[in-house]
C-alpha atoms as a PDB file:
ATOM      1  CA  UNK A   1      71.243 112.542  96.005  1.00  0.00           C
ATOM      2  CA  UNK A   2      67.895 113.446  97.613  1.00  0.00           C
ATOM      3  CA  UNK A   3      65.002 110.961  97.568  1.00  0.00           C
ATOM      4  CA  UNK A   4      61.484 111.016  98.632  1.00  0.00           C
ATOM      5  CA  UNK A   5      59.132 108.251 100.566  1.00  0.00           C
ATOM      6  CA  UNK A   6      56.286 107.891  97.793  1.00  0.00           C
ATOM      7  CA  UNK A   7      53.481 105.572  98.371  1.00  0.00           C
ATOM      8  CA  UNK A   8      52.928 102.307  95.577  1.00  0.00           C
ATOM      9  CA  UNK A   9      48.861 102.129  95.140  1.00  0.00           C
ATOM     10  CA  UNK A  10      47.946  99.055  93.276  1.00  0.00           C
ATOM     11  CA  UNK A  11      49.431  95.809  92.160  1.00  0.00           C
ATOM     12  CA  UNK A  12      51.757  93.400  94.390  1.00  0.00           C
ATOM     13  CA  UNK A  13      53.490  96.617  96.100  1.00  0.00           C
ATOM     14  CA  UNK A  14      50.352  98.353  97.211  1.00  0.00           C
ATOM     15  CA  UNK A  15      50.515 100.212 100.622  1.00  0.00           C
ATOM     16  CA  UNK A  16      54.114 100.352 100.405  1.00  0.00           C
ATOM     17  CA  UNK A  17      56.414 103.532 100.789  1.00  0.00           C
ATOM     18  CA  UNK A  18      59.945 103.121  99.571  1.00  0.00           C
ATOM     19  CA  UNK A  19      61.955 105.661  99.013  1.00  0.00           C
ATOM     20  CA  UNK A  20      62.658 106.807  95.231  1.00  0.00           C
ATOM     21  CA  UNK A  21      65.385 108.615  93.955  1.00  0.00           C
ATOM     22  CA  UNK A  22      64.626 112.393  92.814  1.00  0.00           C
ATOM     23  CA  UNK A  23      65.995 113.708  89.643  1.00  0.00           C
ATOM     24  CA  UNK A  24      67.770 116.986  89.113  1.00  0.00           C
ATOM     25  CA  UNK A  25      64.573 118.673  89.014  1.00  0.00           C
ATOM     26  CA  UNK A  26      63.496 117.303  91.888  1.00  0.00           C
ATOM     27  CA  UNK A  27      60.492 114.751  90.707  1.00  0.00           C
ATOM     28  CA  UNK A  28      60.852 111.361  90.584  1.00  0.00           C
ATOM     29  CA  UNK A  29      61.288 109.473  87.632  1.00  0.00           C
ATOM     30  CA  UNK A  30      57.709 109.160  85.510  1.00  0.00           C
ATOM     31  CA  UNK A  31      57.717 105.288  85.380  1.00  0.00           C
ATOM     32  CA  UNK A  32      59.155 102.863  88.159  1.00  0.00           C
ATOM     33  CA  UNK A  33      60.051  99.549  86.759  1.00  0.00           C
ATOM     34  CA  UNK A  34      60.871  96.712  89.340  1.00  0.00           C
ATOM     35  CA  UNK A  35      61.888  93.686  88.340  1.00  0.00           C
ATOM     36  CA  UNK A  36      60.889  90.681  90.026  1.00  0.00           C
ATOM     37  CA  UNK A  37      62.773  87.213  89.930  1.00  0.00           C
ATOM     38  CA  UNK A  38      60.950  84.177  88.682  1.00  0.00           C
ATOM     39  CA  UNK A  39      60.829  80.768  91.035  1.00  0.00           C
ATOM     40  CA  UNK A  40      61.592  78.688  88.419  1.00  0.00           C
ATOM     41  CA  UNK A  41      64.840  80.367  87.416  1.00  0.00           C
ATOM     42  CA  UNK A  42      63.121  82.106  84.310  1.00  0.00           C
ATOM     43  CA  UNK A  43      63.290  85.633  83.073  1.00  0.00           C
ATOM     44  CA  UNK A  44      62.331  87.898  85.981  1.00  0.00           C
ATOM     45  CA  UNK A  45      58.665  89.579  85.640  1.00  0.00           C
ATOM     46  CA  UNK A  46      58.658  93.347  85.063  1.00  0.00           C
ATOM     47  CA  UNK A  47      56.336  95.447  87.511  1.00  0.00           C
ATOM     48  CA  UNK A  48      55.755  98.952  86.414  1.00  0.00           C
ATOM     49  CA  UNK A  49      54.209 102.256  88.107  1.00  0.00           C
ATOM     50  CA  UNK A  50      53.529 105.411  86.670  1.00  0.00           C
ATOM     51  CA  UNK A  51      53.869 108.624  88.663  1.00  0.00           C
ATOM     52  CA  UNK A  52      50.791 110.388  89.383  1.00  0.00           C
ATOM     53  CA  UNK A  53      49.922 113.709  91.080  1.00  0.00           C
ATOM     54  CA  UNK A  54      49.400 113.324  94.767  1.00  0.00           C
ATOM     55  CA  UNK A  55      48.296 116.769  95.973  1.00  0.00           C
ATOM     56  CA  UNK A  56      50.577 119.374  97.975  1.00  0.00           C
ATOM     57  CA  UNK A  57      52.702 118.922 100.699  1.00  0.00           C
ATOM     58  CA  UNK A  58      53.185 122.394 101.950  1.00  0.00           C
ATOM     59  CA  UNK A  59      54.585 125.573  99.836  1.00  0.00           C
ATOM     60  CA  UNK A  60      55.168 124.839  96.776  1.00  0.00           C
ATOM     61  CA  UNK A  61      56.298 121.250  97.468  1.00  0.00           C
ATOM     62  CA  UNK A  62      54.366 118.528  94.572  1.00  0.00           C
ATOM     63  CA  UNK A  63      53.515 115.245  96.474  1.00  0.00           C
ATOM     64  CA  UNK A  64      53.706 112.360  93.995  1.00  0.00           C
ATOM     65  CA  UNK A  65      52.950 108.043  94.458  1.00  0.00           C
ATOM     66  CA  UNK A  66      53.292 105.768  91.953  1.00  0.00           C
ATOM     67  CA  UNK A  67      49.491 103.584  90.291  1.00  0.00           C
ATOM     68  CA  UNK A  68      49.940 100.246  89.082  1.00  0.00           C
ATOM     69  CA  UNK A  69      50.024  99.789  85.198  1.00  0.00           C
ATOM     70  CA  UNK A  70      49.228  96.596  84.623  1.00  0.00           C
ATOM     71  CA  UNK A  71      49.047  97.266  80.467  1.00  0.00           C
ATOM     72  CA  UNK A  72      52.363  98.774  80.202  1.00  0.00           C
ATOM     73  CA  UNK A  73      55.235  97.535  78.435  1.00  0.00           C
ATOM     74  CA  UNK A  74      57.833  96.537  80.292  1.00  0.00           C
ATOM     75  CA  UNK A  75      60.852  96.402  77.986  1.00  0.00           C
ATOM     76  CA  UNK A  76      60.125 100.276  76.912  1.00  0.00           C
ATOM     77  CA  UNK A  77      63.539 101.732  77.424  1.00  0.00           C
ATOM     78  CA  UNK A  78      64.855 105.443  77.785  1.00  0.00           C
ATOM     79  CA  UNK A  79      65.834 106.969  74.288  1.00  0.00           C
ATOM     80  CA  UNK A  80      69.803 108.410  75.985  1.00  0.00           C
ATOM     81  CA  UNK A  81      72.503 107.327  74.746  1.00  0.00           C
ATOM     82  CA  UNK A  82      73.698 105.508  78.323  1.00  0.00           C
ATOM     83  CA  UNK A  83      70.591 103.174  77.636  1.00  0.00           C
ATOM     84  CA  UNK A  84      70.998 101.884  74.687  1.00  0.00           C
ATOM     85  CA  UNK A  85      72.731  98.767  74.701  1.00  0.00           C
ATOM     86  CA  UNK A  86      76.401  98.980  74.328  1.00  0.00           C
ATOM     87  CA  UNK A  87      76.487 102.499  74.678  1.00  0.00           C
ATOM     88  CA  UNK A  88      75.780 103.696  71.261  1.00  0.00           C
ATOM     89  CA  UNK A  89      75.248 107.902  71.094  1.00  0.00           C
ATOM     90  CA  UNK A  90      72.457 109.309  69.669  1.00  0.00           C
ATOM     91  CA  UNK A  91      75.220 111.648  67.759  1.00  0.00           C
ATOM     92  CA  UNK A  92      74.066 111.827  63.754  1.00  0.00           C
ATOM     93  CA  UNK A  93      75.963 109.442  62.086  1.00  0.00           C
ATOM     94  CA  UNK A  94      79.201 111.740  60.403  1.00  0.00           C
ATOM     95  CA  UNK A  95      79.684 113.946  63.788  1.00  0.00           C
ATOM     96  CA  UNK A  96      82.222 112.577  65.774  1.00  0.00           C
ATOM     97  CA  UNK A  97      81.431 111.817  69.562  1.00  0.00           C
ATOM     98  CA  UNK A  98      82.264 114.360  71.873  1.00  0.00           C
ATOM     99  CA  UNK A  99      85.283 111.876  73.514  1.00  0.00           C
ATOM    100  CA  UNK A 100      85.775 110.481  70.605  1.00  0.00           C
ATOM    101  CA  UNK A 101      89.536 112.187  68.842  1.00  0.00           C
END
């Protein structure tokens, strides 16, 4: 898989570059959610980035970093069926799963 350095601008990772994993189209994911363990032994706290738009890097190549969002919600999940806990489809109830027989 191909990934990209993209720069974190804002919150506790700012003025990092890691690199992120790019998606089939090539862009990296929209949101970037990292989750960071607590001292006490608690529920880790959930850090997230959106993608934004960071200009051109040559022909036809999109340049992206990542901006602190402080007021998103961390527990929002993907809507595909590999997300959902215990891998539940989102197949219409009455259609039977594709490896299902």
């Amino acid at each position: 898989m191909k990934s990209q350095d993209t720069p974190f601008v804002g919150g506790p990772l700012d003025g990092r570059v890691l690199p992120v994993l790019l998606g089939i189209t090539g862009h990296p994911p929209k949101t970037y959610r990292v989750p960071v363990p607590d001292a006490a032994g608690g529920p880790p706290t959930v850090l997230v980035y959106r993608r934004a738009d960071a200009g051109r890097g040559g022909f036809m190549h999109q340049l992206w970093k990542y901006e602190y969002a402080p007021d998103a919600d961390p527990g929002r999940r993907l809507k595909w069926p590999w997300s959902r806990p215990g891998g539940q489809s989102a197949t219409p109830p009455g259609k039977p799963r594709p490896t299902d027989e």
